[in-house]
C-alpha atoms as a PDB file:
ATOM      1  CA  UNK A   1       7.878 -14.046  -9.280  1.00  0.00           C
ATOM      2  CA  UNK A   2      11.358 -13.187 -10.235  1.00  0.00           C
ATOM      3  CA  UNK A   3      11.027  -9.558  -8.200  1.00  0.00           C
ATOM      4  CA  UNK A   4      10.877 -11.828  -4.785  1.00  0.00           C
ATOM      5  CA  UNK A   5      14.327 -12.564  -5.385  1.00  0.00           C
ATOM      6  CA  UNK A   6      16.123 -10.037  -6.048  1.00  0.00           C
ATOM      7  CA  UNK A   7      15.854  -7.861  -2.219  1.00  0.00           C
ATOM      8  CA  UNK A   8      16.502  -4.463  -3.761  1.00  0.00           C
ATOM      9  CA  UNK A   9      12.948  -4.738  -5.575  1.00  0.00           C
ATOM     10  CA  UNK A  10      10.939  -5.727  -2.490  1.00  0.00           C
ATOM     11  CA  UNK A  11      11.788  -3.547   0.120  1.00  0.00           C
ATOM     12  CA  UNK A  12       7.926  -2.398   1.585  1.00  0.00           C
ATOM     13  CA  UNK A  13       6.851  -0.099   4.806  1.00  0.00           C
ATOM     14  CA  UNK A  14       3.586  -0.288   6.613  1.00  0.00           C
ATOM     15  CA  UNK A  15       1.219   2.472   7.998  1.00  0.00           C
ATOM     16  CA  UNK A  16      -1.176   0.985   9.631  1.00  0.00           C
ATOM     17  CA  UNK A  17      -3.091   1.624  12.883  1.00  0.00           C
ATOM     18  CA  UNK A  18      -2.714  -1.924  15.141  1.00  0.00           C
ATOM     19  CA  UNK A  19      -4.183  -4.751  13.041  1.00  0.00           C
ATOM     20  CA  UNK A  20      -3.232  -7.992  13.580  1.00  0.00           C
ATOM     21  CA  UNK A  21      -4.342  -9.324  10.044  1.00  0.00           C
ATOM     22  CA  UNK A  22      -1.272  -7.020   8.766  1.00  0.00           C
ATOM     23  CA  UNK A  23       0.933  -8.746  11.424  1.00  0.00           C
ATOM     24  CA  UNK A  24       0.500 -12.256  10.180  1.00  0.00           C
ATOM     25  CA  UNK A  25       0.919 -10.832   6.729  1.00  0.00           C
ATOM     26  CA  UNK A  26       4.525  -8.493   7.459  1.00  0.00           C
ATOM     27  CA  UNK A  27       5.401 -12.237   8.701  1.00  0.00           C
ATOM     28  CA  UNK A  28       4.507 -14.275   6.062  1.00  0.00           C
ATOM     29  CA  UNK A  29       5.756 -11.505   3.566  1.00  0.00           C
ATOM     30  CA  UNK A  30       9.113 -11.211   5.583  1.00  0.00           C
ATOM     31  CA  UNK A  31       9.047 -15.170   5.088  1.00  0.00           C
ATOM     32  CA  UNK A  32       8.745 -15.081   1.396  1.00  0.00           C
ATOM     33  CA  UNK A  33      11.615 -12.927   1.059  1.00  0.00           C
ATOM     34  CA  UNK A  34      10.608  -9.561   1.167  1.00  0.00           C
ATOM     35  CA  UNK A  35      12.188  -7.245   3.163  1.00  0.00           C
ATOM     36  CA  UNK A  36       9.742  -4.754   5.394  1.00  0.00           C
ATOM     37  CA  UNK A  37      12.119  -1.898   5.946  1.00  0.00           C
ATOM     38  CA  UNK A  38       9.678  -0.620   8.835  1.00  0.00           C
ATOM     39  CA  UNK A  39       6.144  -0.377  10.241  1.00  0.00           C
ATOM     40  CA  UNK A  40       4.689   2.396  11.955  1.00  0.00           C
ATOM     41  CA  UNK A  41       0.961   2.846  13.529  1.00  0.00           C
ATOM     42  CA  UNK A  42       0.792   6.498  12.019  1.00  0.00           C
ATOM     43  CA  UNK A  43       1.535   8.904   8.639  1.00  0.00           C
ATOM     44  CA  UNK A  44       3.556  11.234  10.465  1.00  0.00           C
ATOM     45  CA  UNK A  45       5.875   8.639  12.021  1.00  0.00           C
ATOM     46  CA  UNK A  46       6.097   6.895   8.755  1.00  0.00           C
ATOM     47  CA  UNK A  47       6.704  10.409   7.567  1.00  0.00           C
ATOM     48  CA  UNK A  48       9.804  10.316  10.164  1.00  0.00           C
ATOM     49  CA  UNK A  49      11.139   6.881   9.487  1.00  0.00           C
ATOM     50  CA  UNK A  50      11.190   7.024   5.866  1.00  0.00           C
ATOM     51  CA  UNK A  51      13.393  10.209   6.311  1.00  0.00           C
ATOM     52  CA  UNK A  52      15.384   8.204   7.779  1.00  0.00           C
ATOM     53  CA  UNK A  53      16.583   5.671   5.386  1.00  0.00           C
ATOM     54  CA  UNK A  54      19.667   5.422   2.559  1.00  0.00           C
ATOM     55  CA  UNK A  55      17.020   3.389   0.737  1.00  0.00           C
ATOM     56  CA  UNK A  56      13.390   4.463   0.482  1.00  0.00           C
ATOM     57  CA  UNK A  57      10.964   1.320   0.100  1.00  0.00           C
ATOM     58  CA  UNK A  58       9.249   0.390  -3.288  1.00  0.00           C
ATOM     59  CA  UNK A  59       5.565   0.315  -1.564  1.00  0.00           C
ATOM     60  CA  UNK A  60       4.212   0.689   1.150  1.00  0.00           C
ATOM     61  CA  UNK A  61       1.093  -0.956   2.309  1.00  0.00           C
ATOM     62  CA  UNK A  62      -1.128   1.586   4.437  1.00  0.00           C
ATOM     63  CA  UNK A  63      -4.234   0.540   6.316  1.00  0.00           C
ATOM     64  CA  UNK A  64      -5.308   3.690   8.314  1.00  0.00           C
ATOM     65  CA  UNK A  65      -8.633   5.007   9.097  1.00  0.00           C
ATOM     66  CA  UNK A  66      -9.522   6.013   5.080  1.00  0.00           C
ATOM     67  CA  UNK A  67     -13.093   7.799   6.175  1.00  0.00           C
ATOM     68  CA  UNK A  68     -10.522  10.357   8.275  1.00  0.00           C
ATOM     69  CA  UNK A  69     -10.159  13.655   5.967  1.00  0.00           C
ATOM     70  CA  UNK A  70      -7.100  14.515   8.223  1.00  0.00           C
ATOM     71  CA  UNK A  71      -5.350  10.887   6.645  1.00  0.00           C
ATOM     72  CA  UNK A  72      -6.636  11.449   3.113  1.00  0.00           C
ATOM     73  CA  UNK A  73      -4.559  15.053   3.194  1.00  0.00           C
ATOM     74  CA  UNK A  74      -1.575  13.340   5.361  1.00  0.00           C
ATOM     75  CA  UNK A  75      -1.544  10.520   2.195  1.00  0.00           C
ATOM     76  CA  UNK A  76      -1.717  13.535  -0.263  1.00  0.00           C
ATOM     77  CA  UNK A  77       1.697  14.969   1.503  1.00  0.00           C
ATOM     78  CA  UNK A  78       3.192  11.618   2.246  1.00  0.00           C
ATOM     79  CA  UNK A  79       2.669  11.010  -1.796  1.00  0.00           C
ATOM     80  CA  UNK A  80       3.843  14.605  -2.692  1.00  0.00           C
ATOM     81  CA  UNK A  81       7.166  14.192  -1.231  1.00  0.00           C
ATOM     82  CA  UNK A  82       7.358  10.573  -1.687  1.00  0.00           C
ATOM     83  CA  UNK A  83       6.302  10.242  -5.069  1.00  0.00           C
ATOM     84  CA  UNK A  84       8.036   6.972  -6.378  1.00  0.00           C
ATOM     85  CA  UNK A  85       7.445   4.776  -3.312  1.00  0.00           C
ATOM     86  CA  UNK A  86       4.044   2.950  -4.608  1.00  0.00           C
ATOM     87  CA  UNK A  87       0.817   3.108  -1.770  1.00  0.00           C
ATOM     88  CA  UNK A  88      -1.209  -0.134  -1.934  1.00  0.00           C
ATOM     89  CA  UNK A  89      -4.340   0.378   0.434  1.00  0.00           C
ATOM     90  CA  UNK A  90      -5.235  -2.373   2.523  1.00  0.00           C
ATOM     91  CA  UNK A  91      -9.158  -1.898   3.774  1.00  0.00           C
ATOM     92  CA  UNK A  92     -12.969  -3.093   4.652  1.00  0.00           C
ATOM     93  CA  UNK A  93     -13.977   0.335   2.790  1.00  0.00           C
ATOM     94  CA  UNK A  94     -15.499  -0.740  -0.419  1.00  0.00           C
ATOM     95  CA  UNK A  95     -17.329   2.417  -1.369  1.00  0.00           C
ATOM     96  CA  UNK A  96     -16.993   4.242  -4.288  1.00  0.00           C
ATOM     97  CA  UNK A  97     -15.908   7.945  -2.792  1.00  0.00           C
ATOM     98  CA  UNK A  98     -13.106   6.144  -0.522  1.00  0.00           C
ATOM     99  CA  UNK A  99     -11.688   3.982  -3.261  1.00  0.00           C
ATOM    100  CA  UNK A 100     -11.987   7.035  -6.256  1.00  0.00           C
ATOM    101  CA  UNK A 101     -10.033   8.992  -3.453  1.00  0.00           C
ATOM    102  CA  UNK A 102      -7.425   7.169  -2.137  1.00  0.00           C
ATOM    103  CA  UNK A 103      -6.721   6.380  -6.536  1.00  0.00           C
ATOM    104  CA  UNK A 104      -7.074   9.819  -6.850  1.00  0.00           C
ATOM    105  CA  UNK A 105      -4.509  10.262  -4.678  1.00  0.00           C
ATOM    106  CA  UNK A 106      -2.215   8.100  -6.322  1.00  0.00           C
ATOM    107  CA  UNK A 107      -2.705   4.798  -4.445  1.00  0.00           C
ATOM    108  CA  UNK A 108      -1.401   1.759  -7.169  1.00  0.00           C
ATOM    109  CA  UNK A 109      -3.139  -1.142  -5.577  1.00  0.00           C
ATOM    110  CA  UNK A 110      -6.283  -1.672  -3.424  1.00  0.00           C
ATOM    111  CA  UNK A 111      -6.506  -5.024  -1.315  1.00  0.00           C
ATOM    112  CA  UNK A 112      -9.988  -5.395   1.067  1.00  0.00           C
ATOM    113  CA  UNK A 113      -9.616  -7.504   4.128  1.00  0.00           C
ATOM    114  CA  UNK A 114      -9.533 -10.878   4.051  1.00  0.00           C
ATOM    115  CA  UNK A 115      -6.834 -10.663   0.946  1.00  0.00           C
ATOM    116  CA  UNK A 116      -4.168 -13.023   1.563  1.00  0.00           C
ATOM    117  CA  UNK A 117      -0.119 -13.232   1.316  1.00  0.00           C
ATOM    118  CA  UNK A 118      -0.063 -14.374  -2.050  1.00  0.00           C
ATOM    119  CA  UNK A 119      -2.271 -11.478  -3.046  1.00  0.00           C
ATOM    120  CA  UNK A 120      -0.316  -9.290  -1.582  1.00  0.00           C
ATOM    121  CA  UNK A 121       2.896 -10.598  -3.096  1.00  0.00           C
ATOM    122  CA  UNK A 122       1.068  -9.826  -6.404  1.00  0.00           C
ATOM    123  CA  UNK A 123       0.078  -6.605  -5.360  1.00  0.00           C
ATOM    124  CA  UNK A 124       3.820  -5.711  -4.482  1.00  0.00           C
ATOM    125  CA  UNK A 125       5.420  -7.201  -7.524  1.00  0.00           C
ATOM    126  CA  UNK A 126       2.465  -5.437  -9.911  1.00  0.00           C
ATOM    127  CA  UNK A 127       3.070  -1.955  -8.644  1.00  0.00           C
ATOM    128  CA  UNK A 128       7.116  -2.113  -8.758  1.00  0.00           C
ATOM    129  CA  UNK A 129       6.755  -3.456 -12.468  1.00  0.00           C
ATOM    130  CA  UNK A 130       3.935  -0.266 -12.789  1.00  0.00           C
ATOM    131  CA  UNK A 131       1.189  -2.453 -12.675  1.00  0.00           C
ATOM    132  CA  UNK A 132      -2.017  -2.340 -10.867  1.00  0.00           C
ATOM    133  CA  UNK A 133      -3.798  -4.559  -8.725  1.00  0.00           C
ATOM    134  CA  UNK A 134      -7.552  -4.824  -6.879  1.00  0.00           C
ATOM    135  CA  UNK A 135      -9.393  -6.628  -5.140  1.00  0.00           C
ATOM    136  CA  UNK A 136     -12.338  -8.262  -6.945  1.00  0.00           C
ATOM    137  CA  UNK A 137     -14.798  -6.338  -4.618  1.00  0.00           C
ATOM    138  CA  UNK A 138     -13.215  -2.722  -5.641  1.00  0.00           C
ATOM    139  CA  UNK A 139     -11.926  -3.550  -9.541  1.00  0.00           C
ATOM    140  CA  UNK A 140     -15.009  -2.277 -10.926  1.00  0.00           C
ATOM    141  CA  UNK A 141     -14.963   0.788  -8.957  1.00  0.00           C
ATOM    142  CA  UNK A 142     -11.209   1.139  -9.821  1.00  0.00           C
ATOM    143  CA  UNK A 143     -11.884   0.510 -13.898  1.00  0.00           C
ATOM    144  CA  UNK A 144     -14.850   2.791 -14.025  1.00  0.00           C
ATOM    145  CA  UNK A 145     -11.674   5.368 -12.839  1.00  0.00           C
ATOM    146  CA  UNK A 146      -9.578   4.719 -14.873  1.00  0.00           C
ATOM    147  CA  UNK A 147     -11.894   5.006 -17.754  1.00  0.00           C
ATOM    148  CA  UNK A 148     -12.667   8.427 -16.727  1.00  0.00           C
ATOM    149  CA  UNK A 149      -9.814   9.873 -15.520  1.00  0.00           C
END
């Protein structure tokens, strides 16, 4: 993983409403090398904090309640004026209408619970070299799409 090295390329966020699976993973992320530039329990104070910075992060891993329609427009802004940071969700939702709209979006990378650190140092890396990356429970969902859209 040469992007783990080089600090510029793996600065992340978090949105995410209290989870303690995220916690363990900012810490073994942080560990790795990555640098997590902030986390924040809400869009709008993500919203805040990443006004805030010189340096915006490359992703940002968001794990929010994805069945809220108020979130899915607050992601649509957050994306609209934030349009080069990458969003990876992080979720239990495997259906097809919440993973088709959080892509639709513009979400890069979709991890289910129960991924790990290493997936989502893949995740991270993928989506700052413009790559992709899913879950096995959601990549069908994600390919059928792509194929159609």
């Amino acid at each position: 993983m040469n992007t783990v090295n080089n600090p510029e390329q793996t600065n992340i966020a978090f949105i995410n409403d209290k989870s303690p699976i995220l916690d363990l993973t900012s810490n073994d992320l942080v560990a790795s090398g990555i640098n997590v530039l902030f986390r924040s329990e809400s869009i709008e104070d993500g919203r805040s904090q990443l006004s805030a910075l010189k340096t915006l992060p490359k992703a940002c891993i968001i794990d929010l309640d994805f069945h809220d329609k108020n979130v899915l427009a607050q992601l649509r802004e957050l994306k609209s004026k934030y349009p080069n940071i990458k969003l990876i969700a992080h979720s239990d939702i495997d259906t097809d209408e919440t993973v088709k709209s959080l892509l639709g979006i513009g979400f890069e990378s979709y991890l289910l619970i129960g991924s790990d650190a290493d997936d989502f140092k893949t995740a991270i890396e993928g989506v700052i070299n413009d790559k992709r990356y899913f879950s096995v429970g959601i990549a069908k969902i994600a390919q059928e799409y792509y194929t159609y859209n």
